[in-house]
Protein backbone atom coordinates (compact mmCIF):
# COMPACT_ATOMS: atom_id res chain seq x y z
CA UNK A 1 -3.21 -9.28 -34.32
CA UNK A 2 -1.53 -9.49 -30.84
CA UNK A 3 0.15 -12.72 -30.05
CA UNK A 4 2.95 -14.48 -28.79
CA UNK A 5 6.05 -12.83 -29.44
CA UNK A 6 4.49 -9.59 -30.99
CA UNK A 7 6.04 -6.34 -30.37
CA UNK A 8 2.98 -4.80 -28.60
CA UNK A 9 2.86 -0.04 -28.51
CA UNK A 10 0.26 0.98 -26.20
CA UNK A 11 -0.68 4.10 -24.65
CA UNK A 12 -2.56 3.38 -21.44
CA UNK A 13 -3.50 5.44 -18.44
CA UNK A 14 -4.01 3.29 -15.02
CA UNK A 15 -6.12 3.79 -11.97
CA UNK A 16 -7.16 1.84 -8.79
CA UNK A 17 -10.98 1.54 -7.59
CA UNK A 18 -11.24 5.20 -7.05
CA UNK A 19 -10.06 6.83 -10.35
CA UNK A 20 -6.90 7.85 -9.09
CA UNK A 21 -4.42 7.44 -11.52
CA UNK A 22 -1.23 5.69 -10.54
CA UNK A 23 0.38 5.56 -13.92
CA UNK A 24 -0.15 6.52 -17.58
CA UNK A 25 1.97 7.15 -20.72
CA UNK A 26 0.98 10.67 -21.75
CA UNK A 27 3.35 12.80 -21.57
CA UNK A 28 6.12 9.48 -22.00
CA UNK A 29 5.40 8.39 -25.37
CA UNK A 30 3.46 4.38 -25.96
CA UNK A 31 4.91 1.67 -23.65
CA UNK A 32 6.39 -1.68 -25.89
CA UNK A 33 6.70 -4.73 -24.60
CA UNK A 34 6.69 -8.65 -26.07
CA UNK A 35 3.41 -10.37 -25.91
CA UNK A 36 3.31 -13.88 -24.60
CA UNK A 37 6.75 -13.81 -22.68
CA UNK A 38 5.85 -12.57 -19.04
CA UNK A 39 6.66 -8.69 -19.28
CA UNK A 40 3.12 -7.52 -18.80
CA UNK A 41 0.90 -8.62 -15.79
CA UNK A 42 -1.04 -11.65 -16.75
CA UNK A 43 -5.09 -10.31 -16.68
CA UNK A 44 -3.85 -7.49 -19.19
CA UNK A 45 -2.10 -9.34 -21.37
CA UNK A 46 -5.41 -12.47 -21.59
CA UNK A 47 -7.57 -9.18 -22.29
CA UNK A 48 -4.99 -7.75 -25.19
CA UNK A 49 -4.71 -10.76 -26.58
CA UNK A 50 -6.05 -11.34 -30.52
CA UNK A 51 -6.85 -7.38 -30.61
CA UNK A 52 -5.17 -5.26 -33.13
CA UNK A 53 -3.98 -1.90 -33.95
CA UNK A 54 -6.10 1.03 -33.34
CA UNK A 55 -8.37 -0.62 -30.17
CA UNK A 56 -9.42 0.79 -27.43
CA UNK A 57 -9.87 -1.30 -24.30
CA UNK A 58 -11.16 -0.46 -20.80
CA UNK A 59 -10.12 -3.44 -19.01
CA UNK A 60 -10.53 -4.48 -14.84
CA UNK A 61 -8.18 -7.07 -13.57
CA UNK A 62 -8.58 -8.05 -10.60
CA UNK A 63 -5.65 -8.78 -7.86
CA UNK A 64 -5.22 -12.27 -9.18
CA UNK A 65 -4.43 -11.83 -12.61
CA UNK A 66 -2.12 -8.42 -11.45
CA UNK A 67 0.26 -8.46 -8.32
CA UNK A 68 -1.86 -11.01 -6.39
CA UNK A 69 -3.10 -10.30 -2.64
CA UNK A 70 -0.83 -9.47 0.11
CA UNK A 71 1.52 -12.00 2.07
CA UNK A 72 1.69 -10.50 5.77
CA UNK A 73 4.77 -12.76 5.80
CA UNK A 74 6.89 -10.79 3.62
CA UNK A 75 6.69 -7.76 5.75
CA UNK A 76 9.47 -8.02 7.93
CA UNK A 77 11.64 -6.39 10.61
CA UNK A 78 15.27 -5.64 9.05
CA UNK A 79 18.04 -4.35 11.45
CA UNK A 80 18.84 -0.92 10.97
CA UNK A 81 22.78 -1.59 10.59
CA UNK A 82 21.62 -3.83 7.15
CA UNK A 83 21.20 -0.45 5.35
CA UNK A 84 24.20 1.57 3.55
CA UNK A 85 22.52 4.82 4.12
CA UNK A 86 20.24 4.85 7.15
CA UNK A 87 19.79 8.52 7.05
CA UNK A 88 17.30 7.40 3.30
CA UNK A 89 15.44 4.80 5.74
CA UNK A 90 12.54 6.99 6.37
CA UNK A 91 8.64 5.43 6.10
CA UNK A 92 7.36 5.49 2.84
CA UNK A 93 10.93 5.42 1.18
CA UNK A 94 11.02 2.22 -1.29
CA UNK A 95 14.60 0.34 -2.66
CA UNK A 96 14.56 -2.60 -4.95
CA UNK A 97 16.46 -5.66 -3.00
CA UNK A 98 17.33 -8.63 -5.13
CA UNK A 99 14.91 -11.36 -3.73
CA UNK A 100 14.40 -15.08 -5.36
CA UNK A 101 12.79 -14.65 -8.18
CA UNK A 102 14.36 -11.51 -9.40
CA UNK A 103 14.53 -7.63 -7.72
CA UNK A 104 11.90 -6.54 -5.65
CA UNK A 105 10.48 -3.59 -4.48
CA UNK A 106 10.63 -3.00 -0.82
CA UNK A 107 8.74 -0.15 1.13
CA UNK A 108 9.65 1.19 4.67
CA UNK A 109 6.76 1.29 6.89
CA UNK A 110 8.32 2.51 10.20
CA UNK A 111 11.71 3.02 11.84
CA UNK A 112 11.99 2.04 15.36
CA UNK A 113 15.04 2.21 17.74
CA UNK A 114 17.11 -0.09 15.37
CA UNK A 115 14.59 -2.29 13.60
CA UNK A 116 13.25 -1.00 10.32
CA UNK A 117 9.80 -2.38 9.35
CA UNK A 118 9.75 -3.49 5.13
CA UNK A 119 7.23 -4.30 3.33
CA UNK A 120 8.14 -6.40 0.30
CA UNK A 121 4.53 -6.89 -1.33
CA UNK A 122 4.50 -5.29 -4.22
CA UNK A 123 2.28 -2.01 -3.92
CA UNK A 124 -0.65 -2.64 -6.07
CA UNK A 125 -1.16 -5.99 -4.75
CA UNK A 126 -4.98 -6.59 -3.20
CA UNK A 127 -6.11 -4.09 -5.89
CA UNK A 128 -8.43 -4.54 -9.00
CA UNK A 129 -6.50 -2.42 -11.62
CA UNK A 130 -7.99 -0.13 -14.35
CA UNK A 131 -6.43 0.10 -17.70
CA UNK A 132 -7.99 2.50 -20.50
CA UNK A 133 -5.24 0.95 -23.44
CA UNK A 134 -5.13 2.04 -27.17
CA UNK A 135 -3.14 -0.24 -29.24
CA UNK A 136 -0.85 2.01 -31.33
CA UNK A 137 0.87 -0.90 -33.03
CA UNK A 138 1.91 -4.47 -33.52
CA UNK A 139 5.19 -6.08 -35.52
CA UNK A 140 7.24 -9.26 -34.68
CA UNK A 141 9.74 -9.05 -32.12
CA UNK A 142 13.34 -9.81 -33.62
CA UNK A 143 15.40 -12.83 -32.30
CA UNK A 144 17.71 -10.26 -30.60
CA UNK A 145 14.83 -8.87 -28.37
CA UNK A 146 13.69 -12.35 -27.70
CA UNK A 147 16.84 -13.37 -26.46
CA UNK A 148 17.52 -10.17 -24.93
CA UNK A 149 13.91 -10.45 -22.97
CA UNK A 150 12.59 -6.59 -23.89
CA UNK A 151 11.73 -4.00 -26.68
CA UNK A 152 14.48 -2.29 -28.21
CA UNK A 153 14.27 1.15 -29.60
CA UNK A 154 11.12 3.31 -29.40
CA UNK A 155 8.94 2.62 -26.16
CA UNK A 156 11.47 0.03 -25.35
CA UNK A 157 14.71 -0.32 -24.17
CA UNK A 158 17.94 1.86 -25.64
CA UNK A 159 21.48 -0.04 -25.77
């Protein structure tokens, strides 16, 4: 049964409100990840919660228990001179900046004389996300992944 500090497989396929999909693991092999300890957005992880191996879960979360809704405030003008390659800052080109709580993902919306326009939301925030999930399997996590924060070996991370 999925709980804290299980070693949750999945395969999952995910799309926004019109079917699109923005993500899946076919063709990747089953995403791992520890239950309980912040790795998966929050709405997912209430709806996985006490299921087991071999369900199959079509699951909406909306904005607030995913990425949350967008903060105009964190898109921001950035002098062109702040970036090491300015010939990459083109709109619609992302980067991951270290920000306050950890790295970020920043997108360029526009380029203008010297002022480059970034957008720090993250880009599925204001949307309801669509998860189909199958839950491939379930085992403890060892101490080593709980101290190291993440899955190691299959659908997790290689050292």
């Amino acid at each position: 049964i999925i709980e804290s500090k299980k070693v949750v497989t999945l395969n999952y396929t995910l799309k926004n409100d019109a079917g699109d999909v923005l993500d899946t693991s076919d063709g990747q092999g089953p995403l791992a990840y520890i239950h309980g300890v912040g790795m998966m957005i929050p709405g997912l992880e209430t709806e996985l919660s006490g299921k087991t191996v071999g369900d199959k879960l079509n699951v909406a979360v909306p904005s607030e228990g995913a990425y949350g809704s967008r903060d105009e405030g964190l898109v921001q003008k950035v002098p062109l001179t702040q970036f090491d390659q300015p010939e990459q800052v083109i709109p619609g080109n992302q980067f991951e900046i270290n920000g306050p709580q950890g790295p970020m993902l920043a997108t360029i919306q526009s380029v203008e004389d010297d002022n480059v326009t970034v957008d720090l939301n993250h880009p599925l925030a204001d949307m309801t996300l669509h998860f189909d999930v199958e839950i491939v399997e379930i085992r403890d996590a060892t101490e080593e992944e709980l101290s190291h924060g993440h899955v190691h070996g299959k659908g997790g991370v290689e050292h």
